[in-house]
Protein backbone atom coordinates (compact mmCIF):
# COMPACT_ATOMS: atom_id res chain seq x y z
CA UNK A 1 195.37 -31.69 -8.09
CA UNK A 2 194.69 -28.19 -7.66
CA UNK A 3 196.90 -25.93 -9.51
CA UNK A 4 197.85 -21.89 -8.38
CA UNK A 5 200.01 -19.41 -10.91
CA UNK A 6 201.72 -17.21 -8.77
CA UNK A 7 203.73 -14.58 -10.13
CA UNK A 8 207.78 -13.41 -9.07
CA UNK A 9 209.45 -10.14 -9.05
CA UNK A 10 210.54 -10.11 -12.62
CA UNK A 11 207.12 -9.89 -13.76
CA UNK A 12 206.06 -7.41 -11.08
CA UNK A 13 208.84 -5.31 -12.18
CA UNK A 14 207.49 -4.68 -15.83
CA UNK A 15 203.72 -5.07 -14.78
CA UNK A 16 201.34 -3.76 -11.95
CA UNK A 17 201.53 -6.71 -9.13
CA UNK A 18 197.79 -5.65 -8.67
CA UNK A 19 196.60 -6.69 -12.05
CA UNK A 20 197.58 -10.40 -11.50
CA UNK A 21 194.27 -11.79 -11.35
CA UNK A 22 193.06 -10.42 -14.56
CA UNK A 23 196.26 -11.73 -16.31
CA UNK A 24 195.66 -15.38 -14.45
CA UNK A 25 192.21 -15.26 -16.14
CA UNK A 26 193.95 -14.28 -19.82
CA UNK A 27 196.40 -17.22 -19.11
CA UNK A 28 193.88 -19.61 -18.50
CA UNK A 29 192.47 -18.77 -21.89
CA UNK A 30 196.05 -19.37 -23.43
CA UNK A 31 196.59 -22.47 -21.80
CA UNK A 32 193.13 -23.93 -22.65
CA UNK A 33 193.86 -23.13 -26.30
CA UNK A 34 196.88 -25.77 -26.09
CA UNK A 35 195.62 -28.11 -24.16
CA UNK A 36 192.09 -29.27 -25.18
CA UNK A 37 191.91 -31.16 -21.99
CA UNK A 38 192.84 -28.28 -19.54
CA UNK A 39 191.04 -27.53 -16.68
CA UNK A 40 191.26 -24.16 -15.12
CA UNK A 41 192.83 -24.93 -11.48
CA UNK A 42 193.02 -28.51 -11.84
CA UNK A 43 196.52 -30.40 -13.27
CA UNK A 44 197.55 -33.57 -13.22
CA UNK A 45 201.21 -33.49 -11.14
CA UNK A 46 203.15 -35.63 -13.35
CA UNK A 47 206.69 -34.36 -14.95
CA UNK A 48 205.61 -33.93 -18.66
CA UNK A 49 202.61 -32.05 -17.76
CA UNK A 50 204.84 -29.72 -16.00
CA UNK A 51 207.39 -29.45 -18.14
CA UNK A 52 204.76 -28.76 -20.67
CA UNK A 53 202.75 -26.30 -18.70
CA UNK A 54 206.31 -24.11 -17.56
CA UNK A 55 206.65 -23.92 -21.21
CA UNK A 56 203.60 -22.49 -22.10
CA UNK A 57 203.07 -19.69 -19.09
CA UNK A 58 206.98 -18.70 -20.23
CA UNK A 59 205.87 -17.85 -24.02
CA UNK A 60 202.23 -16.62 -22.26
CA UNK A 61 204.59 -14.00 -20.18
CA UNK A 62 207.09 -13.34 -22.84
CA UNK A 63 204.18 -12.56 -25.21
CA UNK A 64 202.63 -10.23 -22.78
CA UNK A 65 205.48 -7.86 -23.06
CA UNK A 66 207.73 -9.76 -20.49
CA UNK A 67 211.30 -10.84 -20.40
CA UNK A 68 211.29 -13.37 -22.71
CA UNK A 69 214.33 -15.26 -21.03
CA UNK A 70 212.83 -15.19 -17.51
CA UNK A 71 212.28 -19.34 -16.31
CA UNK A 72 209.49 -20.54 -14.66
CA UNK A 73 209.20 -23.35 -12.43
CA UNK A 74 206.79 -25.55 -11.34
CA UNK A 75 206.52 -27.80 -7.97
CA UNK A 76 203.87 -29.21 -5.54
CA UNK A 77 203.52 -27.34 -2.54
CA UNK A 78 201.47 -28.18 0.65
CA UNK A 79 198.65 -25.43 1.54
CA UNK A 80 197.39 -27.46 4.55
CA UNK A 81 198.01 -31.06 5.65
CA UNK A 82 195.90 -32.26 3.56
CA UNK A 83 195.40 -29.87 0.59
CA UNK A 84 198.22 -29.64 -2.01
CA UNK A 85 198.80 -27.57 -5.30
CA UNK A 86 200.87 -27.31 -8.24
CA UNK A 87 202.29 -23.80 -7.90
CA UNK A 88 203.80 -21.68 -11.07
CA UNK A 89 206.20 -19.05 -10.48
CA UNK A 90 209.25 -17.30 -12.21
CA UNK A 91 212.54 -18.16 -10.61
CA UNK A 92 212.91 -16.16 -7.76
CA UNK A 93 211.16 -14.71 -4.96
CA UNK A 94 208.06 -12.75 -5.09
CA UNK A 95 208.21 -8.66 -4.19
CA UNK A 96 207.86 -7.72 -0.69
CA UNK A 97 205.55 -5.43 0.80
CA UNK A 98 207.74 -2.09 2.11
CA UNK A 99 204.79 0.58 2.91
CA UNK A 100 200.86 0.39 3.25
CA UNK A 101 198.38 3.74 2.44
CA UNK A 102 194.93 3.39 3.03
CA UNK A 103 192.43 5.73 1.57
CA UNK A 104 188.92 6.34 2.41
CA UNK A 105 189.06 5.76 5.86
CA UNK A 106 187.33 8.00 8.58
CA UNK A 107 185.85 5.62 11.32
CA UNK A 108 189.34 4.38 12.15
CA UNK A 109 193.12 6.64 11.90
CA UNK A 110 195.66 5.48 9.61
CA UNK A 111 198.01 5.06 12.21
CA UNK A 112 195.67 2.63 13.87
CA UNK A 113 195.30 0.61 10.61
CA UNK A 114 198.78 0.89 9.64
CA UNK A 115 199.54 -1.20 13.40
CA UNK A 116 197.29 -3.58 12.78
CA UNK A 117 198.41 -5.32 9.95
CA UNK A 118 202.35 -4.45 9.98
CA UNK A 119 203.16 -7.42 11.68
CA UNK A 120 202.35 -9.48 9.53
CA UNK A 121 202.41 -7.42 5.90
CA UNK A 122 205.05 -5.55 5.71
CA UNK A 123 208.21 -7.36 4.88
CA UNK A 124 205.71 -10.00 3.62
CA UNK A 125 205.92 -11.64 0.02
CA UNK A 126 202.89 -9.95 -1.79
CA UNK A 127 199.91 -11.57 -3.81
CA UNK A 128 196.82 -9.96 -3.70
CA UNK A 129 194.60 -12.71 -2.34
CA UNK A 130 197.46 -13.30 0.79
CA UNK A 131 197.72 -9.43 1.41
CA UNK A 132 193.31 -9.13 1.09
CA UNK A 133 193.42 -12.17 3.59
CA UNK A 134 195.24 -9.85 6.12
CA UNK A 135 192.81 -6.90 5.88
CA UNK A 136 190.08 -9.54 6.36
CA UNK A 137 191.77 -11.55 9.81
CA UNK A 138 193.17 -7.75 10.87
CA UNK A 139 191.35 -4.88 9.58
CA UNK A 140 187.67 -6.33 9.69
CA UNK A 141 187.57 -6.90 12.86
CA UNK A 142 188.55 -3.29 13.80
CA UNK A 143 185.38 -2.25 11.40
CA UNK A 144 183.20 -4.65 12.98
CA UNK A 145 183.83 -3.40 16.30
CA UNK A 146 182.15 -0.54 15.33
CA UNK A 147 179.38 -1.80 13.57
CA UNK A 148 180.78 -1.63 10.43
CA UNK A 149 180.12 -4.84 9.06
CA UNK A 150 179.62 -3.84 5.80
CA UNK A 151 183.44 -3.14 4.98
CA UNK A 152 185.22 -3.68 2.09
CA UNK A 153 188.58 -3.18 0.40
CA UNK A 154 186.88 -2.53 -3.38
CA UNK A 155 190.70 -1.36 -4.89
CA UNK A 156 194.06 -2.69 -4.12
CA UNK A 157 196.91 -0.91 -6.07
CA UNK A 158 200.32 -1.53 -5.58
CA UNK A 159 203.93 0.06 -7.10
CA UNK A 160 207.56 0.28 -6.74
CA UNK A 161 208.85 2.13 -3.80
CA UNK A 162 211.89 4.59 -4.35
CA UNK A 163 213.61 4.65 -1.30
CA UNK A 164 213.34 0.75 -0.21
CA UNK A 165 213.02 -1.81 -2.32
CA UNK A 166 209.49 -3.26 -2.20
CA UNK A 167 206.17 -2.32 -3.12
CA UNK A 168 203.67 0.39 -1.88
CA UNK A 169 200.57 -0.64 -1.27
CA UNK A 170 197.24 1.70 -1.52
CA UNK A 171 194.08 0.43 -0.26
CA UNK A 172 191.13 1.63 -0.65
CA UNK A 173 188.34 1.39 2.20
CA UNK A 174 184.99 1.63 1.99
CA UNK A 175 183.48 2.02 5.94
CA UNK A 176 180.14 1.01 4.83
CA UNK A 177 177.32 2.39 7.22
CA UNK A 178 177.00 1.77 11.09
CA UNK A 179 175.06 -1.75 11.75
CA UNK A 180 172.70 -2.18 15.01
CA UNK A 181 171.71 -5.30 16.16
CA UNK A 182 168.57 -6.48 14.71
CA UNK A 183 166.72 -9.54 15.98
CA UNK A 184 168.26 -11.70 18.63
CA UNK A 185 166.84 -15.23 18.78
CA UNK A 186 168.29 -18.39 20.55
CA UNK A 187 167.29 -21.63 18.37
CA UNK A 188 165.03 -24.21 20.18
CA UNK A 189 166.81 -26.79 21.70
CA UNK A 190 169.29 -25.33 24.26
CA UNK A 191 168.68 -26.27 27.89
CA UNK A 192 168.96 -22.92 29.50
CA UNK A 193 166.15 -21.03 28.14
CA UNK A 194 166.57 -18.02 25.60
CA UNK A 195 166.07 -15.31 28.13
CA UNK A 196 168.72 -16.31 31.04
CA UNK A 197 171.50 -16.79 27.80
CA UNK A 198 170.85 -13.23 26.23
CA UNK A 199 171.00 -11.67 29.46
CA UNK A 200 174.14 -13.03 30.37
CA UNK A 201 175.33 -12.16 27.08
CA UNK A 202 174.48 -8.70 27.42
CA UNK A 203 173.37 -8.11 24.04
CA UNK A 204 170.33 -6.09 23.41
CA UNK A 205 168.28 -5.02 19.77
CA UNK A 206 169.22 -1.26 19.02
CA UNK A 207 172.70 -2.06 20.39
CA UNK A 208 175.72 -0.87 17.99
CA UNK A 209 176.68 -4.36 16.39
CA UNK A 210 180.19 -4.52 18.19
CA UNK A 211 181.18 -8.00 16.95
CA UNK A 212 184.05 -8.38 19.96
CA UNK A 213 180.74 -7.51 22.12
CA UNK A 214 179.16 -10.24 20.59
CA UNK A 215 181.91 -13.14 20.53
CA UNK A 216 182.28 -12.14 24.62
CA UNK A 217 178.72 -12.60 24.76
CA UNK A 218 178.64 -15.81 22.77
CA UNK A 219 181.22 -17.04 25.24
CA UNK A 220 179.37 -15.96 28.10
CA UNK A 221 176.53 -17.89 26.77
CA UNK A 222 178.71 -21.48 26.50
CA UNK A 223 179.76 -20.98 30.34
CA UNK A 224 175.73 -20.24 31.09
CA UNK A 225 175.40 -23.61 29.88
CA UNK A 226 178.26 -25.49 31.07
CA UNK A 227 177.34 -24.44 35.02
CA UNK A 228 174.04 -26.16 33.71
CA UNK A 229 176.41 -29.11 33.77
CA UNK A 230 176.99 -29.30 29.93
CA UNK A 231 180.58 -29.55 29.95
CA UNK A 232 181.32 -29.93 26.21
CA UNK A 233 178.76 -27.19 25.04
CA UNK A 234 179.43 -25.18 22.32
CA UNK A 235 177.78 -21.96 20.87
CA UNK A 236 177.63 -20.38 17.64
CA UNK A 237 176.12 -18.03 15.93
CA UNK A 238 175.10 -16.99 12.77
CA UNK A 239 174.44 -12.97 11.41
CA UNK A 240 171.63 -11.62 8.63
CA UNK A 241 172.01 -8.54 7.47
CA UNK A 242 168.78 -6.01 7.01
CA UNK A 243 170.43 -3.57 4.68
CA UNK A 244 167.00 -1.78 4.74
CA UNK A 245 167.11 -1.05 8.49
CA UNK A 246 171.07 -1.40 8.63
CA UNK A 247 170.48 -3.94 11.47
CA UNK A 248 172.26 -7.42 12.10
CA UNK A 249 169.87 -10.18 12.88
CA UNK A 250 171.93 -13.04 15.06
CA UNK A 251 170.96 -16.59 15.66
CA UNK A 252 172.38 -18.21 17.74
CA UNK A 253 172.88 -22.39 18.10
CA UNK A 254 173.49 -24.13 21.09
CA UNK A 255 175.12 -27.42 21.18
CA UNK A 256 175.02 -28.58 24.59
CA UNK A 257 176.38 -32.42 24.70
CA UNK A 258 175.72 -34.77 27.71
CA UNK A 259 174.79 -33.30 31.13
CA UNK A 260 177.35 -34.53 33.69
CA UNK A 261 176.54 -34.88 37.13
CA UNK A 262 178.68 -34.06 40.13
CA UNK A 263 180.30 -37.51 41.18
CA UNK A 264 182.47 -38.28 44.44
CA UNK A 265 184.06 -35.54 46.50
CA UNK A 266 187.66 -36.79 47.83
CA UNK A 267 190.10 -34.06 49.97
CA UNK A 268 193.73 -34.38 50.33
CA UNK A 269 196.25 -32.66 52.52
CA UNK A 270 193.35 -32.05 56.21
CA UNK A 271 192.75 -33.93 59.27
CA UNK A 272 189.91 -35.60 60.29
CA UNK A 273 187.96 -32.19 61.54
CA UNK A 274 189.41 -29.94 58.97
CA UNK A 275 187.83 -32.66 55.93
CA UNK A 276 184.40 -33.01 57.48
CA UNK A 277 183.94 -29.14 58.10
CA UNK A 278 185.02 -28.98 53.97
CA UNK A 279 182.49 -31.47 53.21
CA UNK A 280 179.60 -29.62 55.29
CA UNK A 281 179.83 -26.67 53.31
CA UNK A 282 180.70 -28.30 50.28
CA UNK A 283 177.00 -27.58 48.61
CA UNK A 284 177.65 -29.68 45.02
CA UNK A 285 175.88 -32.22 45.79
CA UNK A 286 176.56 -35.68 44.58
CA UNK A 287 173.96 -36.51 41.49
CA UNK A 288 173.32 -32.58 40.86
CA UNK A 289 174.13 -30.94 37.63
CA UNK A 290 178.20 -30.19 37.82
CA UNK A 291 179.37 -26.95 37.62
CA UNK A 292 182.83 -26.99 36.90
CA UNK A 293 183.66 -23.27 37.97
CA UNK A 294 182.81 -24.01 41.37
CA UNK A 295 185.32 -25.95 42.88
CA UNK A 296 187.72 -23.29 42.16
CA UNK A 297 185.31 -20.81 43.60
CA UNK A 298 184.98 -22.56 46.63
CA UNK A 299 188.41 -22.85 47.83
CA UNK A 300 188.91 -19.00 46.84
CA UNK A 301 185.84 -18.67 49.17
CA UNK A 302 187.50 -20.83 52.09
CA UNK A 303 190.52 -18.35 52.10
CA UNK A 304 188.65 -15.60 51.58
CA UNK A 305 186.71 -16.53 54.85
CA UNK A 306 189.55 -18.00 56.66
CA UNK A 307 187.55 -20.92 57.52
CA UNK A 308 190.52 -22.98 58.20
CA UNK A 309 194.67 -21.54 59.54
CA UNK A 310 197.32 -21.81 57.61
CA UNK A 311 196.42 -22.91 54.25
CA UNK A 312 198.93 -22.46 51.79
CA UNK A 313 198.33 -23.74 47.99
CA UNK A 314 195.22 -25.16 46.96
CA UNK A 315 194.50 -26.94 43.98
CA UNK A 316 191.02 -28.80 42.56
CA UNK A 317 191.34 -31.73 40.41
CA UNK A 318 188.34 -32.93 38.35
CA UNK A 319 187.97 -35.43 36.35
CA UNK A 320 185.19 -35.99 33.55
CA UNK A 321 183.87 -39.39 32.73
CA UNK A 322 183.03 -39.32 29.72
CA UNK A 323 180.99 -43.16 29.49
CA UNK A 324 179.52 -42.25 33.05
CA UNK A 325 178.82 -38.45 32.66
CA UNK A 326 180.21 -37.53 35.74
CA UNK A 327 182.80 -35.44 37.39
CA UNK A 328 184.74 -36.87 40.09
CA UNK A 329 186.23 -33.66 42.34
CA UNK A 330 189.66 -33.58 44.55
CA UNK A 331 190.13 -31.01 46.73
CA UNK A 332 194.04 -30.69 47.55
CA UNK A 333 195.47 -28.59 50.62
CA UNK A 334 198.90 -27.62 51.32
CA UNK A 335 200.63 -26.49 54.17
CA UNK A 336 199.63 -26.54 57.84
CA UNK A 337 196.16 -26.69 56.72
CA UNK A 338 194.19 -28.91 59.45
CA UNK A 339 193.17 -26.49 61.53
CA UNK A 340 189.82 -23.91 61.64
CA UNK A 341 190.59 -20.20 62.61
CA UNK A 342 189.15 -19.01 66.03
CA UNK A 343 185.94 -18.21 66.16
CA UNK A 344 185.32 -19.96 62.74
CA UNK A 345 184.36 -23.54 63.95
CA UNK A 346 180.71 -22.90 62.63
CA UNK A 347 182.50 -22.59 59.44
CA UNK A 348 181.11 -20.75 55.99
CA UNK A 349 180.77 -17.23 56.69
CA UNK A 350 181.09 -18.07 60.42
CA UNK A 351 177.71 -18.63 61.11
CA UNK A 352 177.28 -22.27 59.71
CA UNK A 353 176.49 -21.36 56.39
CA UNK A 354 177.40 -22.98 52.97
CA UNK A 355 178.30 -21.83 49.89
């Protein structure tokens, strides 16, 4: 089993929380001088070995210039549902993060970065790997968005606040330079050729690499393909960077799935008239490539056009078959809804068109 030491607020009290990592890398040393057998992050999670292993890291710390009376403990905790690890920490709780400084920054204002990762920092328990795994999910993004992918947090120093009790954090930013986008190239295999998907992505070489730019236009390129009728298609993408030209290079991979084909069209809720003049402008045609957007479109079209009186809520139902690959639509209307406005019996547009 894998096996963390995590350190608690005695020890950050008498040493800099920031300098854990080096003294995890000193302790692993220590401990593989006792134990010829140990294995740096792996234990075996049986009660001697922890016993054994609490004793050690409490004469490691005491020896370090700690408090030589502080306990440690030892348990199995659950990082995921199915990753667990055999976490050391004093007896206690582990400092909390009171105030944030960043330094070096002058694409984005402090204020700015300061919002973004308060929510879920300060009042935190700190450890250097959980506070850099904030900046990463909060502050990267913020770079990236103005193509600085190149970011990084190179210095992380913490120490006692004196007004609050807690720590204050400085980081240390480096912006990195501005990133375009380099080469854009769709891998072979999609069924909606390169061209139509980058232009509905909007993304264009020279472009500053805007990263939320380029997830919307990933997403606009999965919808390109599922009006193509690939319902289940997924796309990804993956970045180069060309440090030389400070340009991002994207490729991106296309995994449509099966093509499902529109299937039978069933209405609810009109008469006789009302259902046929649906079904003649209905153009989905039964055995084409399904679109799953338009159904929805199509009854915002029909009271949009007031093809038919009185219709209150609408719904569309549709129903995937996954052995089959087809979709099965239901159109459902509410309310007084059997009737065609005057002057509309030609229906779509009012002049027998269909959409």
């Amino acid at each position: 089993m894998s096996a963390q030491f995590v350190y608690g607020p005695t020890f950050a009290e008498m040493r800099d929380p920031s300098r854990i990592r080096a003294d995890v890398r000193k302790q692993a040393l220590q401990l593989k001088s006792k134990d010829p057998l140990f294995a740096a992050g792996r234990l075996p999670a049986t009660q001697p070995v922890l016993e054994r292993y609490v004793k050690w890291i409490e004469e490691f710390v005491a020896a370090q210039g700690g408090d030589a009376k502080m306990k440690v403990t030892g348990n199995v905790s659950a990082l995921s549902p199915d990753e667990y690890a055999i976490v050391f920490r004093p007896v206690g709780n582990l400092p909390v993060v009171a105030l944030i400084t960043f330094r070096g920054n002058n694409v984005i204002p402090q204020n700015v970065l300061h919002e973004a990762v308060a929510y879920a920092a300060i009042g935190a328990p700190y450890t250097e790997d959980r506070f850099r795994d904030i900046l990463y999910s909060a502050i990267r993004p913020l770079y990236e968005a103005r193509g600085r992918v190149h970011v990084t947090f190179p210095e992380i120093r913490t120490e006692p606040t004196t007004d609050v009790k807690g720590l204050h954090v400085f980081v240390t930013i480096n912006e990195g330079d501005s990133y375009t986008l380099g080469k854009l190239v769709v891998e072979e295999g999609s069924p909606v050729s390169a061209d139509s998907l980058l232009r509905d992505a909007n993304l264009k070489t020279g472009d500053v690499a805007d990263f939320d730019k380029v997830n919307a236009g990933v997403e606009a390129m999965r919808k390109t393909v599922r009006h193509a009728g690939y319902l289940n298609a997924k796309v990804a993408y993956e970045r180069k960077l060309d440090q030389g030209k400070t340009a991002v290079d994207l490729t991106f991979h296309v995994d449509a799935g099966p093509q499902y084909s529109m299937g039978k069209l069933d209405i609810k809720g009109l008469d006789l008239e009302g259902e046929a003049e649906i079904k003649r402008i209905w153009t989905l045609e039964e055995g084409k490539p399904f679109n799953p957007d338009y159904p929805d479109f199509f009854l915002n079209r029909i009271k949009e056009e007031g093809v038919l009186e009185h219709v209150g809520n609408t719904k569309a139902d549709i129903r995937p078959d996954e052995k089959r690959h087809i979709a099965d639509v239901t159109l459902t209307f509410a309310g007084d809804a059997g009737k065609q406005a005057p002057g509309r019996k030609g229906g779509g547009r009012g002049r027998g068109g269909r959409w």
